[in-house]
Structure formats: C-alpha cells, structure tokens
Protein backbone atom coordinates (compact mmCIF):
# COMPACT_ATOMS: atom_id res chain seq x y z
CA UNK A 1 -2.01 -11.45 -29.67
CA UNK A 2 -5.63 -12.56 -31.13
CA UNK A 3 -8.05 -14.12 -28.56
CA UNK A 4 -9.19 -18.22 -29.83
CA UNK A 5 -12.49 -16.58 -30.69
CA UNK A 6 -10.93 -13.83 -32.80
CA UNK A 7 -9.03 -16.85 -35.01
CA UNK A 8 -11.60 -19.14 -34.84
CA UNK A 9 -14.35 -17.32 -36.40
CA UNK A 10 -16.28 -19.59 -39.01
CA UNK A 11 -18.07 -18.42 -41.67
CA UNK A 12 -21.29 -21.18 -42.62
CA UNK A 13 -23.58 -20.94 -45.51
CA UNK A 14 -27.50 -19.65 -43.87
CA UNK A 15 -29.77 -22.48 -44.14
CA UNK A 16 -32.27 -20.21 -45.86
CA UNK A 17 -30.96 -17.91 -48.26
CA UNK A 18 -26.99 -19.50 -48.60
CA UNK A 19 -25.65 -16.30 -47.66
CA UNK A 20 -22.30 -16.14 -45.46
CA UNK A 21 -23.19 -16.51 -41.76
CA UNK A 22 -21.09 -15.95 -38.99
CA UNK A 23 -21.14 -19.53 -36.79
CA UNK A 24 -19.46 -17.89 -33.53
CA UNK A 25 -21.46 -17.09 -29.88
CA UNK A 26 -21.19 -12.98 -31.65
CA UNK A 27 -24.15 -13.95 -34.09
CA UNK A 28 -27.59 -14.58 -32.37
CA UNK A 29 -28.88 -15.72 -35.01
CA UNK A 30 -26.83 -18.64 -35.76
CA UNK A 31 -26.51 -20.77 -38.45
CA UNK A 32 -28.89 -18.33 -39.83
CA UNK A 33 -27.40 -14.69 -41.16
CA UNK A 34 -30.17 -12.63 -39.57
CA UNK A 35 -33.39 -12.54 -37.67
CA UNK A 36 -35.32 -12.44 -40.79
CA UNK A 37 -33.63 -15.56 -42.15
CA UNK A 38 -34.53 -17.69 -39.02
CA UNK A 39 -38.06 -16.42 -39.24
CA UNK A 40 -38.51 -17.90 -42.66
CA UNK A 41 -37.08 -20.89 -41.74
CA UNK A 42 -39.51 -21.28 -38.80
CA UNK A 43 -42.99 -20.39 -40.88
CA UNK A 44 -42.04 -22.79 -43.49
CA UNK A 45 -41.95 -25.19 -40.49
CA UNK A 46 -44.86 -24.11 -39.04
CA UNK A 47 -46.78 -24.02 -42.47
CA UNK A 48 -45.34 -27.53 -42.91
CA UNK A 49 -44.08 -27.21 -46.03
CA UNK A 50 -40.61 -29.03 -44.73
CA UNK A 51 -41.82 -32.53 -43.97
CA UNK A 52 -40.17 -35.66 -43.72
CA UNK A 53 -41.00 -38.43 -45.53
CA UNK A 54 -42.36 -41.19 -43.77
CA UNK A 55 -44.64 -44.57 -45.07
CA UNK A 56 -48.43 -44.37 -44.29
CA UNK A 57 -49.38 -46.51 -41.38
CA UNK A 58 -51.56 -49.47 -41.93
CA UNK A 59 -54.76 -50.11 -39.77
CA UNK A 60 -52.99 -52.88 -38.21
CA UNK A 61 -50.45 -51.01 -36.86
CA UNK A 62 -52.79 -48.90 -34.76
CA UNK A 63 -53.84 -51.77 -33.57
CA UNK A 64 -51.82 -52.95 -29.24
CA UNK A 65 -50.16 -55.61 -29.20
C-alpha cells in the first residue's frame, strides 16, 4: 500500500524556466526544479529587474500629518 506522500506527489511548472517541478517536502528546491533555477530567480530580484508597479509619490505625501 502507497504512503499519502507517494500518491500525492504534484508536479508544478518552475517559476523560472516552466520546466516540471516536483512540489513535495523530497524537492529542496521547491517550486523551483533545481538550485540553479532558484538562483536565477533570486539575482533577477536582487538586480531588480522584477519590480512592482507602484504610482510615484507626490511631495505632499512625504509630508506628517
């Protein structure tokens, strides 16, 4: 008889490269599909090119109320 982790296993696109990634405690790396894949992921973050949009403050909002 198969353990709930042995029928459970889900396999997730990688946020990086779309590849299949294992989403189960067995994969470190999850969502991503390998080390490499979360690394990317991470410099494009810290080189900032992800970025949320957001509206430019006005000099009246820096202002206390």
């Amino acid at each position: 008889m198969k353990t709930m982790s042995e029928t459970a296993t889900k396999i997730v696109p990688c946020p990086h490269c779309r590849g299949d990634s294992v989403f189960a405690p067995s994969n470190r790396w999850r969502p991503f599909c390998s080390a490499r894949c979360r690394e990317m992921d991470l410099g494009a973050w810290a080189s900032e090119s992800f970025r949320v949009e957001a509206a430019a403050p006005t000099e009246d909002s820096d202002l206390p109320h």
